[in-house]
Protein backbone atom coordinates (compact mmCIF):
# COMPACT_ATOMS: atom_id res chain seq x y z
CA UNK A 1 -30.03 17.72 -17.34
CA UNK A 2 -31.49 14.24 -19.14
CA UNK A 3 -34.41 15.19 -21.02
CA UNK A 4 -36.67 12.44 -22.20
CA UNK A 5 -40.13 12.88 -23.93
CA UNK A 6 -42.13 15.97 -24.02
CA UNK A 7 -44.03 15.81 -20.54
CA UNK A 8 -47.00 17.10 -21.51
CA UNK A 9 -48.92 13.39 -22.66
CA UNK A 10 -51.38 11.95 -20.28
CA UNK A 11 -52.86 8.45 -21.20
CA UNK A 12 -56.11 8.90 -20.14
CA UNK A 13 -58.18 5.84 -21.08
CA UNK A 14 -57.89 2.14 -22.87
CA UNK A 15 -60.69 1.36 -24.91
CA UNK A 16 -61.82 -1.81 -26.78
CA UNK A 17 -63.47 -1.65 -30.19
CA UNK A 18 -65.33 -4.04 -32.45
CA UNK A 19 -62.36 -6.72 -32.80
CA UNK A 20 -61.40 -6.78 -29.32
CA UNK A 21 -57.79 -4.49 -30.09
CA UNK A 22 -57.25 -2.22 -27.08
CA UNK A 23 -56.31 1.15 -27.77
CA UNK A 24 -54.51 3.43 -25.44
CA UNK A 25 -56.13 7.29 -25.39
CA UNK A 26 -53.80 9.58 -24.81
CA UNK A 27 -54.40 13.56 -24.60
CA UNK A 28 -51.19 15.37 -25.33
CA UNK A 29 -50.74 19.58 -24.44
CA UNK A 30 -53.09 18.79 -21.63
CA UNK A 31 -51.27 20.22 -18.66
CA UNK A 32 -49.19 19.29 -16.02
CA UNK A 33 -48.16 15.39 -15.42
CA UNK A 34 -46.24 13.58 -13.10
CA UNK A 35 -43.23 13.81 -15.87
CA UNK A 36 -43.19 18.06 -16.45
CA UNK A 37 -40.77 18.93 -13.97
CA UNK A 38 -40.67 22.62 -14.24
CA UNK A 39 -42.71 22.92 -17.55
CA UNK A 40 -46.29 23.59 -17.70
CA UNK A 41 -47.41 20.24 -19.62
CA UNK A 42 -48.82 22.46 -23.05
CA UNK A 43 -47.93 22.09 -26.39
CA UNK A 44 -47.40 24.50 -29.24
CA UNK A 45 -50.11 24.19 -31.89
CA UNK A 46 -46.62 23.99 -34.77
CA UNK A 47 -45.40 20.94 -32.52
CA UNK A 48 -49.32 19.32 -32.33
CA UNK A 49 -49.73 20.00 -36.41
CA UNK A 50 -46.45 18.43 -37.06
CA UNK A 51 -47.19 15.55 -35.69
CA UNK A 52 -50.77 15.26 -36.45
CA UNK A 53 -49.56 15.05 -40.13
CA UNK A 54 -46.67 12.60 -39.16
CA UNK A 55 -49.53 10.30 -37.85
CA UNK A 56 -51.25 10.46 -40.99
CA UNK A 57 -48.31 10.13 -43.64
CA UNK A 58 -46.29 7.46 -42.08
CA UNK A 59 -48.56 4.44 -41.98
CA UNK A 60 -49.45 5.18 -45.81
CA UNK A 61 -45.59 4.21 -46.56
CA UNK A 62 -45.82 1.13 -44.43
CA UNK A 63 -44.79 2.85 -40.88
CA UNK A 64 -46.80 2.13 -37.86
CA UNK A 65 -47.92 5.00 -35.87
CA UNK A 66 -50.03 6.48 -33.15
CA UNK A 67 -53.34 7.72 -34.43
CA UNK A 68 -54.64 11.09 -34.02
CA UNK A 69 -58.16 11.72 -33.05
CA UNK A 70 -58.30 15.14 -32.94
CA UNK A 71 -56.38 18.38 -32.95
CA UNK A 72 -57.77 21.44 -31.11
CA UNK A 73 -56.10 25.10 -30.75
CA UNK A 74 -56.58 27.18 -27.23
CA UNK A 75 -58.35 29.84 -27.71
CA UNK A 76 -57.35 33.64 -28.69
CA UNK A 77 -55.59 35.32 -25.09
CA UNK A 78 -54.49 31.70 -23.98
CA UNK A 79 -51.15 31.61 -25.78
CA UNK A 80 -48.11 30.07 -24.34
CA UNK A 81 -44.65 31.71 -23.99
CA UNK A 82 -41.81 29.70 -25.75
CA UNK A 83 -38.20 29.77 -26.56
CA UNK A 84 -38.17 27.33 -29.44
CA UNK A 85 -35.03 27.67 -30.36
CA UNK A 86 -33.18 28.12 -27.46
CA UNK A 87 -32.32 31.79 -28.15
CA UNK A 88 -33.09 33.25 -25.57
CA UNK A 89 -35.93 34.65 -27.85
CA UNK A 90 -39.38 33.88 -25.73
CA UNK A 91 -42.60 34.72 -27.48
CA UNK A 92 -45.98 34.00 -27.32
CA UNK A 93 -47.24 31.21 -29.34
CA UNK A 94 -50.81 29.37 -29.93
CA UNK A 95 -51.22 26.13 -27.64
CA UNK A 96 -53.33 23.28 -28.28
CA UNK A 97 -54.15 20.02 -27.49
CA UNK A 98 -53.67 16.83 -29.18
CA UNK A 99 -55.68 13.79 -29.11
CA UNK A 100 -54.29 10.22 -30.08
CA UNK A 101 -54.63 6.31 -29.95
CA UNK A 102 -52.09 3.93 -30.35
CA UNK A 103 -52.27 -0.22 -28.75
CA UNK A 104 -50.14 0.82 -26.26
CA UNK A 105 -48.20 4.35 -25.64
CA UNK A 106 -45.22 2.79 -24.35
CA UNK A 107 -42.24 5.33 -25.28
CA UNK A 108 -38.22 4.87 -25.13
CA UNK A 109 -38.18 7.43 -22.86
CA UNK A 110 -40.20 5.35 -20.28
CA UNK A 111 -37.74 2.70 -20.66
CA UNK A 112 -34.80 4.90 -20.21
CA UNK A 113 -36.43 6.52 -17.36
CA UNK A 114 -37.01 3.11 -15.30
CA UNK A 115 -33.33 2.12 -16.27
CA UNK A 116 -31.63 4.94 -14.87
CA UNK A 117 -33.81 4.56 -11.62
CA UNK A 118 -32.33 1.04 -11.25
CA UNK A 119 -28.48 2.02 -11.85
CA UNK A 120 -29.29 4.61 -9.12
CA UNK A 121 -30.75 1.95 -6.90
CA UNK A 122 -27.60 -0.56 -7.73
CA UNK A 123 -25.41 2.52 -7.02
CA UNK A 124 -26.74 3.22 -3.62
CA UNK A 125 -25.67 0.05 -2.50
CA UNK A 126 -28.54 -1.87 -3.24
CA UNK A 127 -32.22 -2.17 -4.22
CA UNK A 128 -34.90 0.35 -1.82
């Protein structure tokens, strides 16, 4: 099976601030979307903290990146079971939820995503 993105990211908002720059909110470990297939649409607190720093180191060496607002762990008794490294090892592991802002949360994976829906179309003789 193709696997693209994480799932678990709804963009909840667009915002405008002072200079007129809008800004995509996004709330990612949220829940179910559209895009979670069989997954629940959480997020492992590790994955959320990772990437919570990765939004703060990479624009101080000159690399855009999506902003994160906020970072918030479920609380104790609402852990997640995961297999993070495809073991076969499942274990309970602390969720959270991630809050970010970027100009627009357009991801590869989107693009990808639409593509293979139009070689689909072409290969079913034509465009539905």
């Amino acid at each position: 099976a193709i696997t693209l993105g994480e799932r678990c990211s709804i963009i909840s908002s667009d915002t405008t601030n002072n200079v007129t720059t809008c800004q995509e909110i996004s709330i990612k470990g949220g829940g179910k979307t559209p895009f979670s297939r069989a997954g629940d649409g959480r997020a492992t607190l590790q994955l959320l903290i990772r990437e919570y720093l990765a939004s703060i180191a990479l624009p101080t060496i000159g690399i855009p990146s999506v902003q994160s607002l906020a970072l918030v762990a479920s609380e104790e008794g609402n852990e997640i079971i995961r297999d993070e490294w495809y073991s076969g090892d499942t274990r309970k592991v602390t969720s959270g939820v991630l809050v970010r802002a970027a100009p627009s949360m357009m991801r590869l994976g989107g693009i990808q995503l639409a593509s293979m829906q139009v070689n689909n179309d072409r290969n079913d003789g034509g465009y539905n």
